[in-house]
N, C-alpha and C. Protein backbone atom coordinates (compact mmCIF):
# COMPACT_ATOMS: atom_id res chain seq x y z
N UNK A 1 -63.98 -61.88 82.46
CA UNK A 1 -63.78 -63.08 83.27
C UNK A 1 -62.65 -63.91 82.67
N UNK A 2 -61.66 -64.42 83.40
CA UNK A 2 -60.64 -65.13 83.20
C UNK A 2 -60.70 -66.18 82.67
N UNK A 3 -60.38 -67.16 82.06
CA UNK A 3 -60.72 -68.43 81.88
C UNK A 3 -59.32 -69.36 82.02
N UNK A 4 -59.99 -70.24 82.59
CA UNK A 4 -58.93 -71.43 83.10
C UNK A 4 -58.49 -72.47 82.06
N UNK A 5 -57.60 -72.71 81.82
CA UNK A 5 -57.23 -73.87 80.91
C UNK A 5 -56.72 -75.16 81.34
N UNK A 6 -57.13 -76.26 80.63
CA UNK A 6 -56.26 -77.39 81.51
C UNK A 6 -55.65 -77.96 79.87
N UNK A 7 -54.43 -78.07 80.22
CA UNK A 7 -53.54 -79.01 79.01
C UNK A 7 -53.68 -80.43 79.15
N UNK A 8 -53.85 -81.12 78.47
CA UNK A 8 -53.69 -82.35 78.52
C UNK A 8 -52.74 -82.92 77.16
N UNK A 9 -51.74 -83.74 77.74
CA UNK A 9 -50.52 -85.01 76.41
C UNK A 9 -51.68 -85.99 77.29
N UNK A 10 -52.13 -87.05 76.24
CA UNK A 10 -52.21 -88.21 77.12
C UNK A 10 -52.06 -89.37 77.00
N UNK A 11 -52.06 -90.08 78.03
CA UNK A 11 -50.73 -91.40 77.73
C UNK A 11 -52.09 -92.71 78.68
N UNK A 12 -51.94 -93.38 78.49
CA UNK A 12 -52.15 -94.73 79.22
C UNK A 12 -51.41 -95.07 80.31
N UNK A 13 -50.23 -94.73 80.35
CA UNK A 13 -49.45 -95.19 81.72
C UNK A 13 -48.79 -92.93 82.23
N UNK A 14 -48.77 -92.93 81.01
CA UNK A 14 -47.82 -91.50 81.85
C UNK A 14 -48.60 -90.09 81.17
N UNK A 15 -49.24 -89.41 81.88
CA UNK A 15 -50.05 -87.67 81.00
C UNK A 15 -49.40 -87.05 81.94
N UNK A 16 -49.24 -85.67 81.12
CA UNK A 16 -48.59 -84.14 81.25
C UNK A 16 -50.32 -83.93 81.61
N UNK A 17 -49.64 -82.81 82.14
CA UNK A 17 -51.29 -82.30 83.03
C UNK A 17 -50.51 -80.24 83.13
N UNK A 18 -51.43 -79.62 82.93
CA UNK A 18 -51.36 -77.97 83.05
C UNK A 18 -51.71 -77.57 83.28
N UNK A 19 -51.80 -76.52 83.52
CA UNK A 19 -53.36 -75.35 84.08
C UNK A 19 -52.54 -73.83 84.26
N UNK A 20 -53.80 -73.33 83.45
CA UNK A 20 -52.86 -72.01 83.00
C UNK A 20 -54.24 -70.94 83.11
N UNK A 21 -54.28 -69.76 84.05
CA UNK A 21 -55.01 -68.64 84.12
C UNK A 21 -54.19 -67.48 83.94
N UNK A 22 -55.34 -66.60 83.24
CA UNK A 22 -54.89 -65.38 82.87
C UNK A 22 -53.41 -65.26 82.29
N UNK A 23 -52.62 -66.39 81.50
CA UNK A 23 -51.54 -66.53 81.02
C UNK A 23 -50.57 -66.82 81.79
N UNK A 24 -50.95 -66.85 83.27
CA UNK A 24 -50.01 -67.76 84.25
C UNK A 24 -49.85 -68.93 84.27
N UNK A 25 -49.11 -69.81 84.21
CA UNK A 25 -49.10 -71.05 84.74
C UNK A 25 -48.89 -71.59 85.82
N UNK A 26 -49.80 -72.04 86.60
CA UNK A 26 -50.14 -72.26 87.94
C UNK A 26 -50.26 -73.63 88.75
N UNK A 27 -49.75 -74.58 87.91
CA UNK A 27 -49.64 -76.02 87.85
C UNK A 27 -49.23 -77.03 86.63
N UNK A 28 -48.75 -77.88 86.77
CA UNK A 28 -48.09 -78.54 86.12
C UNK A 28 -47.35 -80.07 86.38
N UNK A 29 -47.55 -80.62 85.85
CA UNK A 29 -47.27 -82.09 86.36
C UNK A 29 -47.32 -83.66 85.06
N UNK A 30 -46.57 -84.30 86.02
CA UNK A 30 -46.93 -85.80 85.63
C UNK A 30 -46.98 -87.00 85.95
N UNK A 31 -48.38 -87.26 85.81
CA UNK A 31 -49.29 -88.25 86.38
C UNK A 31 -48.96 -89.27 85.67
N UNK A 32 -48.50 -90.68 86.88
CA UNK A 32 -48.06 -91.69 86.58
C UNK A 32 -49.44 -92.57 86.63
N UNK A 33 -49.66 -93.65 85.64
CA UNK A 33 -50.89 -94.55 85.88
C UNK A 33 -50.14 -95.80 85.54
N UNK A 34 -49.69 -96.99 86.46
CA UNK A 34 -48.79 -98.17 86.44
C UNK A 34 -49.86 -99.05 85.90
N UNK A 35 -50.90 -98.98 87.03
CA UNK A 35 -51.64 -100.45 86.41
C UNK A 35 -51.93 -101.24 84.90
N UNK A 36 -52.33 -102.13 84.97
CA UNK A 36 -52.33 -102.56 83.63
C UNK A 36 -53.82 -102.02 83.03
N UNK A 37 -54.20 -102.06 81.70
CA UNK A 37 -54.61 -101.23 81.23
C UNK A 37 -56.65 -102.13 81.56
N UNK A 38 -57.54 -101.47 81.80
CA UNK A 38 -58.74 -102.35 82.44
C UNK A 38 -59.92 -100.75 82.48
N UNK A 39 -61.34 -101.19 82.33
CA UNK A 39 -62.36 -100.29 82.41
C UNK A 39 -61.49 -99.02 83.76
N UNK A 40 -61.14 -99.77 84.89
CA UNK A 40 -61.17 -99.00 86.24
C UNK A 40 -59.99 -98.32 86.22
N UNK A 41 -59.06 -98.33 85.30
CA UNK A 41 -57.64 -97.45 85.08
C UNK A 41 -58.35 -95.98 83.90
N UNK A 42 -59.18 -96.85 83.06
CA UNK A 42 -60.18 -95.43 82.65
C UNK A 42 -60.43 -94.60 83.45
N UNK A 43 -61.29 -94.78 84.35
CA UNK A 43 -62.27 -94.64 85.15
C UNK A 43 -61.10 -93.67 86.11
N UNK A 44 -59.58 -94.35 86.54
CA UNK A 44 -59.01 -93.74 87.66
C UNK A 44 -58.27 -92.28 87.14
N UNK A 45 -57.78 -92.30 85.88
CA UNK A 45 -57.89 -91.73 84.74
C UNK A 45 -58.28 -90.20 84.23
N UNK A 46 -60.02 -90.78 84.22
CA UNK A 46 -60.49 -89.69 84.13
C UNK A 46 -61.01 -88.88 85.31
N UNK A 47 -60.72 -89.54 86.47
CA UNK A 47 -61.54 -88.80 87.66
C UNK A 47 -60.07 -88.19 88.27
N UNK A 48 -58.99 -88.20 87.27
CA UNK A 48 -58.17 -87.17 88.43
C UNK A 48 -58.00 -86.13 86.92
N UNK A 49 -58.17 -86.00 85.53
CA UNK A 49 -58.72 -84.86 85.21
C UNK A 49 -59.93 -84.19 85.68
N UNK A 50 -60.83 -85.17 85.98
CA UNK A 50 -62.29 -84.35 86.75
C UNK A 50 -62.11 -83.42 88.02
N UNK A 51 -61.34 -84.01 88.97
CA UNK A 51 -60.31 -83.50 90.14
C UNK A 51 -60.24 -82.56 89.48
N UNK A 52 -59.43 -81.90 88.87
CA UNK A 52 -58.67 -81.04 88.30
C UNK A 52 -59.10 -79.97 88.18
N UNK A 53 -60.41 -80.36 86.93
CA UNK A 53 -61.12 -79.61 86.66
C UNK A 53 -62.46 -78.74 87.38
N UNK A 54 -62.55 -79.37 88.64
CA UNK A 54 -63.23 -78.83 89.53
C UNK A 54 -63.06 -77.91 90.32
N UNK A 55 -61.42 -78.64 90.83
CA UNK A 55 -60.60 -78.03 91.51
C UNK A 55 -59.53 -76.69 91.45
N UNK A 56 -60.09 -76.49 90.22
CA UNK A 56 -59.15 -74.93 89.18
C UNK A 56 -60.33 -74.45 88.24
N UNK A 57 -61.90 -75.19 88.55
CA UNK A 57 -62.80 -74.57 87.53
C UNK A 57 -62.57 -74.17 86.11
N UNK A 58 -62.02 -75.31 85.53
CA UNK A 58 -61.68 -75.08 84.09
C UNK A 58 -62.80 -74.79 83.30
N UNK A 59 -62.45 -74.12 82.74
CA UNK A 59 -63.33 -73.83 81.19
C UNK A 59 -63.43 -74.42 79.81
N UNK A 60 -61.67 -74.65 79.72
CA UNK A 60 -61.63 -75.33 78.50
C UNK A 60 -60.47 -76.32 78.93
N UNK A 61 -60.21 -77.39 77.89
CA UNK A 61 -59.03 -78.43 77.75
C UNK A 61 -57.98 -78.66 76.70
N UNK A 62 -57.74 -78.11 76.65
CA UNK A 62 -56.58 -77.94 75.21
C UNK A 62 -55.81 -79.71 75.38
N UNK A 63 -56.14 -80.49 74.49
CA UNK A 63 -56.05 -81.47 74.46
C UNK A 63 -54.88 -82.26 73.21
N UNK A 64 -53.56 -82.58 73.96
CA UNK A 64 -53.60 -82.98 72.55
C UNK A 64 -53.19 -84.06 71.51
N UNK A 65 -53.64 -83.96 70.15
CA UNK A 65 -53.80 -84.72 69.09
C UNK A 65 -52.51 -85.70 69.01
N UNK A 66 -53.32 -87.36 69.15
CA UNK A 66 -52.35 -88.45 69.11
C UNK A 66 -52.02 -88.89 67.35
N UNK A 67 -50.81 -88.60 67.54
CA UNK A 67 -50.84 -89.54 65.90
C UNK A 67 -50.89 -91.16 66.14
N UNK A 68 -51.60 -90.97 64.91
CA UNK A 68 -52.60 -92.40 64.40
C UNK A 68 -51.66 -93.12 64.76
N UNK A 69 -50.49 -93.38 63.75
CA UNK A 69 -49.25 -93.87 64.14
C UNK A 69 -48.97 -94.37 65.76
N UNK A 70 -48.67 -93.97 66.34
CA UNK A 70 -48.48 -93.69 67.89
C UNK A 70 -49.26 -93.97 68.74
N UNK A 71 -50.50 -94.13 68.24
CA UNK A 71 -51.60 -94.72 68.96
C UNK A 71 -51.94 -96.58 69.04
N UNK A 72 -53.13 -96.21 70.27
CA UNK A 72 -53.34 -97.95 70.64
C UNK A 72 -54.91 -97.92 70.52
N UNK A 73 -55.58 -98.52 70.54
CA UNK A 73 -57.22 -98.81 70.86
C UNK A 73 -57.22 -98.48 72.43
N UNK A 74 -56.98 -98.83 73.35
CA UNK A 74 -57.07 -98.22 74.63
C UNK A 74 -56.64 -96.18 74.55
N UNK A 75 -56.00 -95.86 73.90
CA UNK A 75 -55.34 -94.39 73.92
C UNK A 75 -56.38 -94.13 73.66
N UNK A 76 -57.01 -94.39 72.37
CA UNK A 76 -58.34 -93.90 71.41
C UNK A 76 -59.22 -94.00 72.53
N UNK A 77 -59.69 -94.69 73.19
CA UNK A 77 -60.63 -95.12 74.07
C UNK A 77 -60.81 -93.86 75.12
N UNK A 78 -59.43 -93.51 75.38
CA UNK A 78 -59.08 -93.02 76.95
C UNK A 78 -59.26 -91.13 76.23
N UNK A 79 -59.13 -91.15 75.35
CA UNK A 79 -59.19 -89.57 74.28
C UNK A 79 -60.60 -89.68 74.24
N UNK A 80 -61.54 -90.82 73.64
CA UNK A 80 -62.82 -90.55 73.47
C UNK A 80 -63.35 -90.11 74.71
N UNK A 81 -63.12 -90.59 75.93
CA UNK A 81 -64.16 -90.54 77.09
C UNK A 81 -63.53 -89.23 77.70
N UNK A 82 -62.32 -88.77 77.82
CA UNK A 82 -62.06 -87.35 78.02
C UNK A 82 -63.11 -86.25 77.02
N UNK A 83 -63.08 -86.41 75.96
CA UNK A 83 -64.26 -85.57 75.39
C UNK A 83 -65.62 -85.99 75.96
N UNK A 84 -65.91 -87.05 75.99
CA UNK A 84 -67.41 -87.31 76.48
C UNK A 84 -67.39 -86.64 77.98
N UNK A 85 -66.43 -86.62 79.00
CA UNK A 85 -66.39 -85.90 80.28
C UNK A 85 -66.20 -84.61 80.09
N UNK A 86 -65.99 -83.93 79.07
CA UNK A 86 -65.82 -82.63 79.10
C UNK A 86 -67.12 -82.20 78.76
N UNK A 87 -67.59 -82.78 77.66
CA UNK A 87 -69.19 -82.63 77.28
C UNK A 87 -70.18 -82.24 78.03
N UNK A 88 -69.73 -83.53 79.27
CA UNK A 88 -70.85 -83.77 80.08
C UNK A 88 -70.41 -82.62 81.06
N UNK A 89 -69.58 -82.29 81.21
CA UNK A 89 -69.12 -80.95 82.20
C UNK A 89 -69.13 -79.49 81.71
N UNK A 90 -69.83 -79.72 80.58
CA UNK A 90 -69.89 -78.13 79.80
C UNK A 90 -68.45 -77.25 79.75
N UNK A 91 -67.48 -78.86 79.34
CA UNK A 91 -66.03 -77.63 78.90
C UNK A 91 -65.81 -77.93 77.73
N UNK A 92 -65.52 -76.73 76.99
CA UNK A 92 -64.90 -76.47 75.61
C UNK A 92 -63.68 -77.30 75.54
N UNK A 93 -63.41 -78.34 73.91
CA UNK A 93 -62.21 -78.65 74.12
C UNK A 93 -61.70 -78.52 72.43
N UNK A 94 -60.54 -77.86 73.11
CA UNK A 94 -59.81 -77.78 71.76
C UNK A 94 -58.58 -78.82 71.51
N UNK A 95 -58.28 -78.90 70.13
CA UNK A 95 -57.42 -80.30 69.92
C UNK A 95 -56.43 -79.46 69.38
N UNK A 96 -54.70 -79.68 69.56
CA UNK A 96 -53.94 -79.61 69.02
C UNK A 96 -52.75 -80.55 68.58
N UNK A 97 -52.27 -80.76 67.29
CA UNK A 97 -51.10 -81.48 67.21
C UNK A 97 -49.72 -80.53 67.71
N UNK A 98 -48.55 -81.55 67.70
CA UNK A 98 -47.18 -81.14 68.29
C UNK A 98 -46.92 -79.75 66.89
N UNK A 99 -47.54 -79.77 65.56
CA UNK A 99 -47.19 -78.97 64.62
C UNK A 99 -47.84 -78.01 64.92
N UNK A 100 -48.75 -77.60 65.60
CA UNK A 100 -48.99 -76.59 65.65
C UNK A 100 -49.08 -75.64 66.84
N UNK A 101 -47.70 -75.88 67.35
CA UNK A 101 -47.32 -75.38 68.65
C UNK A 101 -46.40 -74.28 68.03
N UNK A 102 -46.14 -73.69 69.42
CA UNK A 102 -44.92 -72.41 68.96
C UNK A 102 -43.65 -72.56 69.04
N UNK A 103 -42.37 -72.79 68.32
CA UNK A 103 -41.50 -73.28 68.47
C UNK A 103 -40.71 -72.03 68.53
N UNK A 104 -41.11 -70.93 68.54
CA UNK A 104 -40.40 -69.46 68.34
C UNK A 104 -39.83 -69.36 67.17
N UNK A 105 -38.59 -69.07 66.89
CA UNK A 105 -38.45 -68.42 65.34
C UNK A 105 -37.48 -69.60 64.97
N UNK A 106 -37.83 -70.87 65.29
CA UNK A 106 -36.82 -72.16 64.98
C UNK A 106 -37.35 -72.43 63.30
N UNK A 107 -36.52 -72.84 62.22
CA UNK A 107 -37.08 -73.25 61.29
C UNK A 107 -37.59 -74.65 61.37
N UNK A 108 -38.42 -75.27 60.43
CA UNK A 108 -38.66 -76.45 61.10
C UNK A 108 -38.04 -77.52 60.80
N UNK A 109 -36.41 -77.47 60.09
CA UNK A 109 -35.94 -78.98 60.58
C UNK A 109 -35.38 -78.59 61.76
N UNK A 110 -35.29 -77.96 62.34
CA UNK A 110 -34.97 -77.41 64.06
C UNK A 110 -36.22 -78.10 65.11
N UNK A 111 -36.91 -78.07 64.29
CA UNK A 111 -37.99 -78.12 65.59
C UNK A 111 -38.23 -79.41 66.38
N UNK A 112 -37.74 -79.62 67.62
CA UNK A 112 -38.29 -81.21 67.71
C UNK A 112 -38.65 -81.17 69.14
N UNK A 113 -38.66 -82.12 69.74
CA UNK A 113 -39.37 -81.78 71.48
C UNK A 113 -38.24 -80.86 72.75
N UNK A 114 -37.17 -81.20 72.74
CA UNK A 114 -36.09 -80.92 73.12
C UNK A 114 -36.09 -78.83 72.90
N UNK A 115 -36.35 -78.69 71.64
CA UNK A 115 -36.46 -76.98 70.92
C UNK A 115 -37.91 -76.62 71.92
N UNK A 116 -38.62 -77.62 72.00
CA UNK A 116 -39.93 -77.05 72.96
C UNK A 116 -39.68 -76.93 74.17
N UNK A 117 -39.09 -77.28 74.86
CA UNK A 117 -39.04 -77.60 76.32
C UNK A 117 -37.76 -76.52 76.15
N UNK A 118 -37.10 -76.41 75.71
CA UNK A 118 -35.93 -74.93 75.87
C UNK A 118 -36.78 -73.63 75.91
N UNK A 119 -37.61 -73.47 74.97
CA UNK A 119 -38.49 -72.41 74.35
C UNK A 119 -39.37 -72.37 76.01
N UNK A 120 -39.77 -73.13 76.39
CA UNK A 120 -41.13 -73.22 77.48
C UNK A 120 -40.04 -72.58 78.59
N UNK A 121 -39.02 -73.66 78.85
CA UNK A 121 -38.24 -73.11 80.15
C UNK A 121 -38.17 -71.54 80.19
N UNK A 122 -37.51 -71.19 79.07
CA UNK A 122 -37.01 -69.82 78.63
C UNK A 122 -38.07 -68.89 79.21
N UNK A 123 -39.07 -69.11 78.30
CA UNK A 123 -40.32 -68.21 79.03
C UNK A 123 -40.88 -68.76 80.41
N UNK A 124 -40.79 -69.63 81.15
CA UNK A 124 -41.04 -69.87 82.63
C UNK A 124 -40.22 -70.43 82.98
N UNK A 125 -39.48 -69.18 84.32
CA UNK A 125 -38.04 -69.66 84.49
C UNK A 125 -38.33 -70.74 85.77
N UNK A 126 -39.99 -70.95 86.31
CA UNK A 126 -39.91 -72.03 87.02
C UNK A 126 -39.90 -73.57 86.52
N UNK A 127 -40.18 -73.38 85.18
CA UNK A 127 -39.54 -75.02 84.72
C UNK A 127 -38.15 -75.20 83.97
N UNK A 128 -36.91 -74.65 84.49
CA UNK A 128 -35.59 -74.70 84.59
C UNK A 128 -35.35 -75.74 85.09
N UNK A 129 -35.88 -75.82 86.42
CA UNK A 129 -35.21 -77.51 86.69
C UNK A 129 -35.86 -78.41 86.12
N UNK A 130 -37.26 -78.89 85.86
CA UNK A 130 -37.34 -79.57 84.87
C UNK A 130 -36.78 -79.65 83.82
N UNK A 131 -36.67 -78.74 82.93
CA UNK A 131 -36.08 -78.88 81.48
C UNK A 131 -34.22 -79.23 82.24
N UNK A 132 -33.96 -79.24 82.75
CA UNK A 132 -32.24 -79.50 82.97
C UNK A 132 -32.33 -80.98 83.09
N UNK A 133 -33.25 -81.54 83.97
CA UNK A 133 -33.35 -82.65 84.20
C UNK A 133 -33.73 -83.47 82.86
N UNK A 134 -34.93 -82.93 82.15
CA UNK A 134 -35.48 -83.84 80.84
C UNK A 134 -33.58 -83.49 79.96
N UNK A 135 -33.09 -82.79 79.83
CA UNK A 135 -32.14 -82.30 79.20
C UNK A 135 -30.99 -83.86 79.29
N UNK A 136 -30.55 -83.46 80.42
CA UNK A 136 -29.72 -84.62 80.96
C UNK A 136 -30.23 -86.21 80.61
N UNK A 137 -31.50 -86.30 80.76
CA UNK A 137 -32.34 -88.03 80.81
C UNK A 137 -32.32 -88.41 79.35
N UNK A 138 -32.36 -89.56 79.03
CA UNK A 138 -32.53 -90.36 77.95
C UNK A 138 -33.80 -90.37 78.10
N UNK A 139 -34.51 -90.24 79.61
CA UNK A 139 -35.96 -90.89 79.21
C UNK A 139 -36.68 -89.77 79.07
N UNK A 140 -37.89 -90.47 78.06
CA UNK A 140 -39.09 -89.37 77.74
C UNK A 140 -39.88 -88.49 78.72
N UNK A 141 -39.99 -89.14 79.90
CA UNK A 141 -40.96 -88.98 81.28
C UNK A 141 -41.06 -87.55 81.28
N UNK A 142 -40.31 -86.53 81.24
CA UNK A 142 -40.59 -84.99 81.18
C UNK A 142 -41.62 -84.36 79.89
N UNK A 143 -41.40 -85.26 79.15
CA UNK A 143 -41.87 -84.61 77.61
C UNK A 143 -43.30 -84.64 77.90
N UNK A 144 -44.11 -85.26 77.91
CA UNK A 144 -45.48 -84.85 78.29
C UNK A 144 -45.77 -84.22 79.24
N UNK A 145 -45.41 -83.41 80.33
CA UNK A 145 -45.87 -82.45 81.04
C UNK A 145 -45.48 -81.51 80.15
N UNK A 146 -44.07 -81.22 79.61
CA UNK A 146 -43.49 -80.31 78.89
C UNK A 146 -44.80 -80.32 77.64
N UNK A 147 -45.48 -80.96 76.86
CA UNK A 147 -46.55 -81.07 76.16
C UNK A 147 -47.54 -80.34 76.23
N UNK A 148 -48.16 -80.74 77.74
CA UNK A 148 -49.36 -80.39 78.19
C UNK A 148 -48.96 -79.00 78.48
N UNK A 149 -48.35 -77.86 78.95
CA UNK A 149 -47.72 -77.11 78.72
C UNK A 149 -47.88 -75.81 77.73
N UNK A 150 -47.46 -76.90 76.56
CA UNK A 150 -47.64 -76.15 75.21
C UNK A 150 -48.94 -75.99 74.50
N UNK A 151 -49.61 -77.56 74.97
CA UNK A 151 -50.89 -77.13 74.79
C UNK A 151 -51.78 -75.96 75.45
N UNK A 152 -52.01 -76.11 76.29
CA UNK A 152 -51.84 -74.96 77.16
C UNK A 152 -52.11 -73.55 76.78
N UNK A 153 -50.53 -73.65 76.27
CA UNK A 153 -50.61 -71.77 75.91
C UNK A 153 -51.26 -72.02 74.71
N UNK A 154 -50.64 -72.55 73.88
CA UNK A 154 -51.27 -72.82 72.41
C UNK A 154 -52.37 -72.21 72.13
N UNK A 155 -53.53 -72.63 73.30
CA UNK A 155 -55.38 -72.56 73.12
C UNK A 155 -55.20 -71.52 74.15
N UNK A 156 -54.15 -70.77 75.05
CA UNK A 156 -54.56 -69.57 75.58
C UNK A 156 -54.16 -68.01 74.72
N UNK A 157 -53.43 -68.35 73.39
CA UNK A 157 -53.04 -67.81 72.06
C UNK A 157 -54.43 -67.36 71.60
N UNK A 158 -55.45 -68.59 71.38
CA UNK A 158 -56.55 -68.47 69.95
C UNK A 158 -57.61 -67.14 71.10
């Protein structure tokens, strides 16, 4: 039996979102959340990973790991209750940091988000136009789908 994966980067205003069967990747995206930050932006939050996960019958969530650094008390908040919804949905979730992704045979002062999103395109030539576009932009907005992504394969690796 196949098992479904859902990637999650996650952000308070902006998450990479994935979904990857049998080593396909079959979706991919990023979910904008504007409002200001309140219980019901949780709540809106986690019910379009629940969506998700219903809707592609995930198994597991390859989720991943915020540095401390980089983090807010709302992030922490919004990471805790994604595990408590996975719990409560009987899905496996695995945690990964950005270090322990596959950067291919880059050494690692090579390695940085930009080396990921080349590496990802490369092997799925349907996120070419994405990666051209994150390529070209100053702004981050691609990098967490490109994330969720890596998480992704990462936990479809173990």
């Amino acid at each position: 039996m196949a098992k479904t994966l859902l990637g999650i980067s996650p952000g308070t205003t902006v998450m990479g979102l994935a979904v990857m069967r049998r080593g396909e990747l079959i979706e991919w995206r990023i979910k904008s959340f504007k409002e200001a930050w309140c219980g019901d932006k949780k709540d809106t939050i986690l019910a379009t990973i629940d969506k998700l996960c219903r809707y592609h019958d995930v198994d597991i969530i390859s989720l991943k790991k915020i540095d401390p650094l980089k983090s807010s008390p709302q992030l922490d908040r919004l990471v805790e209750a994604i595990w408590k919804q996975a719990k409560q949905s009987r899905i496996k979730v695995h945690h990964y940091s950005l270090s322990d992704l596959d950067y291919g045979n880059l050494p690692k002062r090579k390695r940085d988000k930009m080396a990921l999103k080349e590496r990802l395109a490369d092997k799925h030539p349907e996120l070419r136009a994405e990666y051209l576009r994150a390529r070209n932009s100053k702004n981050e907005y691609h990098t967490k789908m490109f994330e969720a992504i890596a998480m992704v394969e990462r936990c479809d690796e173990d």
